[in-house]
PDB file of N, CA and C in Angstrom:
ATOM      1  N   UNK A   1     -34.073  15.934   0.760  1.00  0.00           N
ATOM      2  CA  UNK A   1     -33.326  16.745   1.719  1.00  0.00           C
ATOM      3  C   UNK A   1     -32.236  17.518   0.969  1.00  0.00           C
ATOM      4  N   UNK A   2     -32.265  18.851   0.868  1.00  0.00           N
ATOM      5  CA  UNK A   2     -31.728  19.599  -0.128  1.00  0.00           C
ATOM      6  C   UNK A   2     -30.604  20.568   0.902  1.00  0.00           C
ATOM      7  N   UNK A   3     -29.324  20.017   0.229  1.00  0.00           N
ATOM      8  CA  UNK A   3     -28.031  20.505   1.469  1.00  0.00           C
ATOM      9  C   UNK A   3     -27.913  21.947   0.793  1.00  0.00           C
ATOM     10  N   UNK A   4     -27.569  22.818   1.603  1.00  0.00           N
ATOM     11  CA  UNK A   4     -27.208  24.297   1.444  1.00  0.00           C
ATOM     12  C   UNK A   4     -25.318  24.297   0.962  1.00  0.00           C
ATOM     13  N   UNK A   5     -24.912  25.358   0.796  1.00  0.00           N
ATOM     14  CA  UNK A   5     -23.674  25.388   0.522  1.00  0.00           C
ATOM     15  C   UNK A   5     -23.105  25.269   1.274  1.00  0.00           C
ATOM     16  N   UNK A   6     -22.781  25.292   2.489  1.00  0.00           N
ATOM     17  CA  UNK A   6     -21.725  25.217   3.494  1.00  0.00           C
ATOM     18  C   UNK A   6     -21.948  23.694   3.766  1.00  0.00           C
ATOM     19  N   UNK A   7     -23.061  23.157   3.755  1.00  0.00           N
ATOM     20  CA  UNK A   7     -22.978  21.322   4.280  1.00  0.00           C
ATOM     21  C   UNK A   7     -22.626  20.971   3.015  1.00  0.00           C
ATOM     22  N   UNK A   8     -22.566  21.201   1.322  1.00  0.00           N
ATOM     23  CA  UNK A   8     -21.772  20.492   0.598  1.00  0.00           C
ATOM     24  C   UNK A   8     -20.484  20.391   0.804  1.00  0.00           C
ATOM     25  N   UNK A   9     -19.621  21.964   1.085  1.00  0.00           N
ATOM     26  CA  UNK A   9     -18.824  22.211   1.115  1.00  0.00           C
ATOM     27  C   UNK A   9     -17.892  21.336   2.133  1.00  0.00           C
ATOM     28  N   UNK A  10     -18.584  21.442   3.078  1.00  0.00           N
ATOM     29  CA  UNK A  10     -17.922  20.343   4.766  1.00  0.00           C
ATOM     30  C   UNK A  10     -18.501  19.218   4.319  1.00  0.00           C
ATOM     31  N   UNK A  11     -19.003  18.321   3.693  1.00  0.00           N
ATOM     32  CA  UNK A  11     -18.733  17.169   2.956  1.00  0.00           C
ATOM     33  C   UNK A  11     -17.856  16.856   2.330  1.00  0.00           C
ATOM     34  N   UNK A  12     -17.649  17.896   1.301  1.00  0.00           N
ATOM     35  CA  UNK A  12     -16.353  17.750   0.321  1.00  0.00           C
ATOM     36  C   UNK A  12     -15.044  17.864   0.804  1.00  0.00           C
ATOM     37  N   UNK A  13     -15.166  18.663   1.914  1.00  0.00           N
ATOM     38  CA  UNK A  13     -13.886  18.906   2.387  1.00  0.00           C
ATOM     39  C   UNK A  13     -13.469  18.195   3.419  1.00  0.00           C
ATOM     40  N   UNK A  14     -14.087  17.307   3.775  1.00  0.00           N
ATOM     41  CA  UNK A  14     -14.630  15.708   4.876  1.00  0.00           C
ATOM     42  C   UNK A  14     -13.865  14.477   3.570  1.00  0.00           C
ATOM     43  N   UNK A  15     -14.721  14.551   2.585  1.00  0.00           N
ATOM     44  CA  UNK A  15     -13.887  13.078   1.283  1.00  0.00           C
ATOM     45  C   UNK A  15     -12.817  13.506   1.065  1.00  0.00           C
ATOM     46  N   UNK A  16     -12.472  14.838   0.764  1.00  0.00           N
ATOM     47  CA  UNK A  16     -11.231  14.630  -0.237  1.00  0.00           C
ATOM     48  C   UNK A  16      -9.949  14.414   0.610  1.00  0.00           C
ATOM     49  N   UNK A  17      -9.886  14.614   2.104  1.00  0.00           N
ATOM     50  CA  UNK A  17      -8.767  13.846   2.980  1.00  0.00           C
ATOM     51  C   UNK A  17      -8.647  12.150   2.998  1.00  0.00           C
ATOM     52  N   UNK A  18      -9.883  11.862   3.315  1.00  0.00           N
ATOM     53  CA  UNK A  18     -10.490  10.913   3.347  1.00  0.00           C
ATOM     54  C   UNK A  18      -9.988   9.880   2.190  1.00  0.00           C
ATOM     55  N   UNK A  19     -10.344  10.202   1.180  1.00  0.00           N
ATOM     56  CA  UNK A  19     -10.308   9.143  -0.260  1.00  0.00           C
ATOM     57  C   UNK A  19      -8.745   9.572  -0.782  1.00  0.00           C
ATOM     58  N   UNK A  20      -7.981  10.802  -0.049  1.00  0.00           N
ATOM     59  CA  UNK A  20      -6.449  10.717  -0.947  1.00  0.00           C
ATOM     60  C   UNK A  20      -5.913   9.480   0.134  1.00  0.00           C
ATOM     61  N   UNK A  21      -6.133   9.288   1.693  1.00  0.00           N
ATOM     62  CA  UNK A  21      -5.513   8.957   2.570  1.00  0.00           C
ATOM     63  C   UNK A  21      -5.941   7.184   1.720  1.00  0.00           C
ATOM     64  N   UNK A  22      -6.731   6.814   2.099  1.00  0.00           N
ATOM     65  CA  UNK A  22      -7.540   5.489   1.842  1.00  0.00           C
ATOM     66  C   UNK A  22      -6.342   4.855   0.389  1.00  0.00           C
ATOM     67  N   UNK A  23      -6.795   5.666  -0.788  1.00  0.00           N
ATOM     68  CA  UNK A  23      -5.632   5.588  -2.364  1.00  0.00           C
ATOM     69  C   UNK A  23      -4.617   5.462  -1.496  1.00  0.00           C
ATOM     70  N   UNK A  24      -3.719   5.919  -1.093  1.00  0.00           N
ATOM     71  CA  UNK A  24      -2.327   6.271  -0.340  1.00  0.00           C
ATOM     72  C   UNK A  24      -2.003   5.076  -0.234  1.00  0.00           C
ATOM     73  N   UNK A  25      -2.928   4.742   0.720  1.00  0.00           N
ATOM     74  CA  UNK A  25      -2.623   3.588   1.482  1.00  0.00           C
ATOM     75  C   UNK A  25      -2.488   2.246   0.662  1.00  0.00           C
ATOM     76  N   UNK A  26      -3.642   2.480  -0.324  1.00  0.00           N
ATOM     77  CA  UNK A  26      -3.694   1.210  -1.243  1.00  0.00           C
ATOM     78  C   UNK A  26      -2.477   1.099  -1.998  1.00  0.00           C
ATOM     79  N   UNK A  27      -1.870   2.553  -2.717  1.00  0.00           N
ATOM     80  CA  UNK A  27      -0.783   2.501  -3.172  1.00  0.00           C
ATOM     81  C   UNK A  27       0.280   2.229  -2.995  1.00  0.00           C
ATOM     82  N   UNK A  28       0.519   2.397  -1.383  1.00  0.00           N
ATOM     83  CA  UNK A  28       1.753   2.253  -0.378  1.00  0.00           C
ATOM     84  C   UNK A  28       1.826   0.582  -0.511  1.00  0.00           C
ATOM     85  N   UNK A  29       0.541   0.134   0.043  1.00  0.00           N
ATOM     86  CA  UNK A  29       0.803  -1.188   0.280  1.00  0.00           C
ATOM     87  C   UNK A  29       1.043  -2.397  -0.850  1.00  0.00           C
ATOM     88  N   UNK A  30       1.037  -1.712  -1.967  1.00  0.00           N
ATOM     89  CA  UNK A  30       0.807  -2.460  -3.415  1.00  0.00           C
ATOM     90  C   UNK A  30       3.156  -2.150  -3.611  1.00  0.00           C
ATOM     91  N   UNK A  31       2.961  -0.747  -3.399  1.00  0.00           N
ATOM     92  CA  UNK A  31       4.455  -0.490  -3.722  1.00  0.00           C
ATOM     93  C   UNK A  31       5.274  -1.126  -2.758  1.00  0.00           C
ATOM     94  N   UNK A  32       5.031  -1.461  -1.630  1.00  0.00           N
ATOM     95  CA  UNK A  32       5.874  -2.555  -0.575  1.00  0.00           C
ATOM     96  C   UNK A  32       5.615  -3.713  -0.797  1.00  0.00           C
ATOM     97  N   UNK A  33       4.962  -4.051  -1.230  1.00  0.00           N
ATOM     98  CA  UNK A  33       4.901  -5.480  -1.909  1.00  0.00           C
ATOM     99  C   UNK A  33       5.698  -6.050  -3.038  1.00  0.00           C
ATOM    100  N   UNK A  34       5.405  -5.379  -3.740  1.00  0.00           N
ATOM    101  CA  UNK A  34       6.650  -5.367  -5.166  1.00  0.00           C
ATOM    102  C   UNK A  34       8.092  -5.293  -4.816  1.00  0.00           C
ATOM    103  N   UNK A  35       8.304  -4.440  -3.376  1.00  0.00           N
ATOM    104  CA  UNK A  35       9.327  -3.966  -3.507  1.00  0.00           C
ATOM    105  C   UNK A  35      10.228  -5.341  -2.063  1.00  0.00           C
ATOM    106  N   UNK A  36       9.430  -5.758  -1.994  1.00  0.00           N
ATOM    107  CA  UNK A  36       9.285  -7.058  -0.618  1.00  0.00           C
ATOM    108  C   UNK A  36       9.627  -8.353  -1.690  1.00  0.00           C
ATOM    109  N   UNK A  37       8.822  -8.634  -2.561  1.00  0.00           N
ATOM    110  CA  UNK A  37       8.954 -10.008  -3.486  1.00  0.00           C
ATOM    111  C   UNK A  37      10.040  -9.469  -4.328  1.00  0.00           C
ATOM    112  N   UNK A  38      10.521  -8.383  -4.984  1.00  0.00           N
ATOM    113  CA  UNK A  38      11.802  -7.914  -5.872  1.00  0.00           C
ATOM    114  C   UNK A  38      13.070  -8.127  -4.458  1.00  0.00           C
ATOM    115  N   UNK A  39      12.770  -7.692  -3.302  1.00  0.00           N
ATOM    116  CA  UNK A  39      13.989  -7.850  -2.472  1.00  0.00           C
ATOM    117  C   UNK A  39      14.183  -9.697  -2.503  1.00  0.00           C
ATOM    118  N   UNK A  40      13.096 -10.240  -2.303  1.00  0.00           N
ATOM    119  CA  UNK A  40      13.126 -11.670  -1.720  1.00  0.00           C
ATOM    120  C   UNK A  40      13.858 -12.304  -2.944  1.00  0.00           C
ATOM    121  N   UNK A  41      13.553 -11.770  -4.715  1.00  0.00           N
ATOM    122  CA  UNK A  41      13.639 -12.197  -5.818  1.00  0.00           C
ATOM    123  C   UNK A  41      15.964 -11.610  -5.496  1.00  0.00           C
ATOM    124  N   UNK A  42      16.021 -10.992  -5.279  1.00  0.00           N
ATOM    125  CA  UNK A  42      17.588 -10.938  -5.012  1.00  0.00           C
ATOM    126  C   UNK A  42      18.304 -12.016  -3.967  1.00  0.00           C
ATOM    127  N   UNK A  43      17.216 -11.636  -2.785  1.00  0.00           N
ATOM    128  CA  UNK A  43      18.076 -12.732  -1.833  1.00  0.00           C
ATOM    129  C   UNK A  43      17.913 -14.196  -2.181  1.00  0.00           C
ATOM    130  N   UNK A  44      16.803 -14.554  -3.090  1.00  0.00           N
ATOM    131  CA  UNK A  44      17.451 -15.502  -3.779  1.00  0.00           C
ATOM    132  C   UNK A  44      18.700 -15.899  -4.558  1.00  0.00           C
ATOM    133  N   UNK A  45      19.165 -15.051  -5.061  1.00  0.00           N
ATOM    134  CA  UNK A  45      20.342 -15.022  -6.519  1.00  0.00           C
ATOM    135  C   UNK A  45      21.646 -15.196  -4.619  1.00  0.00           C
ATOM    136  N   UNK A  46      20.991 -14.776  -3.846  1.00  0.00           N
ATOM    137  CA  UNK A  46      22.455 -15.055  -2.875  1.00  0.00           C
ATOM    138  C   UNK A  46      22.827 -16.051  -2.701  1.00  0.00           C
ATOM    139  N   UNK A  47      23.532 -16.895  -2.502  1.00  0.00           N
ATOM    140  CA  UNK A  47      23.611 -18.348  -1.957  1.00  0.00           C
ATOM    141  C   UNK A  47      23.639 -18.623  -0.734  1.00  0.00           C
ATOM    142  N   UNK A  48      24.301 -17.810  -0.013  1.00  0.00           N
ATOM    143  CA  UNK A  48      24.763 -17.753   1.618  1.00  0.00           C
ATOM    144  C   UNK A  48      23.282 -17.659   2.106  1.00  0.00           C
ATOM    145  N   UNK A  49      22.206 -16.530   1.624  1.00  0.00           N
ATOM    146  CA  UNK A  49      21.079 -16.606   2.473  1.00  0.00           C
ATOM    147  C   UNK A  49      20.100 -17.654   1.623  1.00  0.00           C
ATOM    148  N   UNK A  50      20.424 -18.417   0.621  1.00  0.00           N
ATOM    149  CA  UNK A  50      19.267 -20.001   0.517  1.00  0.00           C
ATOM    150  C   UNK A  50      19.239 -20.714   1.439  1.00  0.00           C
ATOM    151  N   UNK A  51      20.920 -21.281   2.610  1.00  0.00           N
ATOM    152  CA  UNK A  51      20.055 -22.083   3.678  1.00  0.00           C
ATOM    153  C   UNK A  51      19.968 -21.976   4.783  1.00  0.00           C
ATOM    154  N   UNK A  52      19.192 -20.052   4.765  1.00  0.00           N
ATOM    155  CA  UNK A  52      18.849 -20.075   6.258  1.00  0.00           C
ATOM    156  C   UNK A  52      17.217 -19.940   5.620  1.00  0.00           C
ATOM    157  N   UNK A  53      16.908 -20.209   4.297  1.00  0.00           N
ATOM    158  CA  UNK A  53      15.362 -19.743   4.711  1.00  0.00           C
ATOM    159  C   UNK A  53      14.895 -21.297   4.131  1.00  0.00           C
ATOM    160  N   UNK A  54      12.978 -21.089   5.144  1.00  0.00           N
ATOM    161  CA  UNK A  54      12.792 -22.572   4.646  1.00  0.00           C
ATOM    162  C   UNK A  54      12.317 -23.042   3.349  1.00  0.00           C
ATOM    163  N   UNK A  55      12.256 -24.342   3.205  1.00  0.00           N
ATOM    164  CA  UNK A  55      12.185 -24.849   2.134  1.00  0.00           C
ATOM    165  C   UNK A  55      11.110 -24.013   1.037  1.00  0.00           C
ATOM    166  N   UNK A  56      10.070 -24.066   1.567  1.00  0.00           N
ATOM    167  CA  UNK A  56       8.659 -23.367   1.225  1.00  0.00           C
ATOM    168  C   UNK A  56       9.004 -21.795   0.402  1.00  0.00           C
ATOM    169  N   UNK A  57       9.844 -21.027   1.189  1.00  0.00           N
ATOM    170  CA  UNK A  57      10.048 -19.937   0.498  1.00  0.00           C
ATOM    171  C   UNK A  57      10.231 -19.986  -1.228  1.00  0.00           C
ATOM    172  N   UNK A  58      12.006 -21.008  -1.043  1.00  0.00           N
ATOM    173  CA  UNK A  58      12.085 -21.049  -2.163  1.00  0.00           C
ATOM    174  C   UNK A  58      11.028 -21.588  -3.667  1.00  0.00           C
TER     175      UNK A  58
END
């Protein structure tokens, strides 16, 4: 089944929203993570907030 130029074209132009959004997302959620365990890695060094969290955290 041999696509003409305009159905490659509206394919391509169908992925490339597609696969930046999808990356994005992977990236987003990788950079809030780091940035979630680096916050948690401070509110450790606090003392005042060690005993409101539970044991397990620490």
């Amino acid at each position: 089944m041999a696509m003409n130029g305009f159905e490659w074209f509206a394919l391509v132009g169908l992925m490339i929203p597609l696969v930046t959004l999808v990356v994005g997302l992977i990236v987003a959620y990788f950079v809030i993570r780091m940035a979630v365990r680096d916050g948690m890695r401070e509110a450790l060094r606090d003392d005042s907030l060690r005993s409101h969290l539970p044991p397990r955290v620490l």
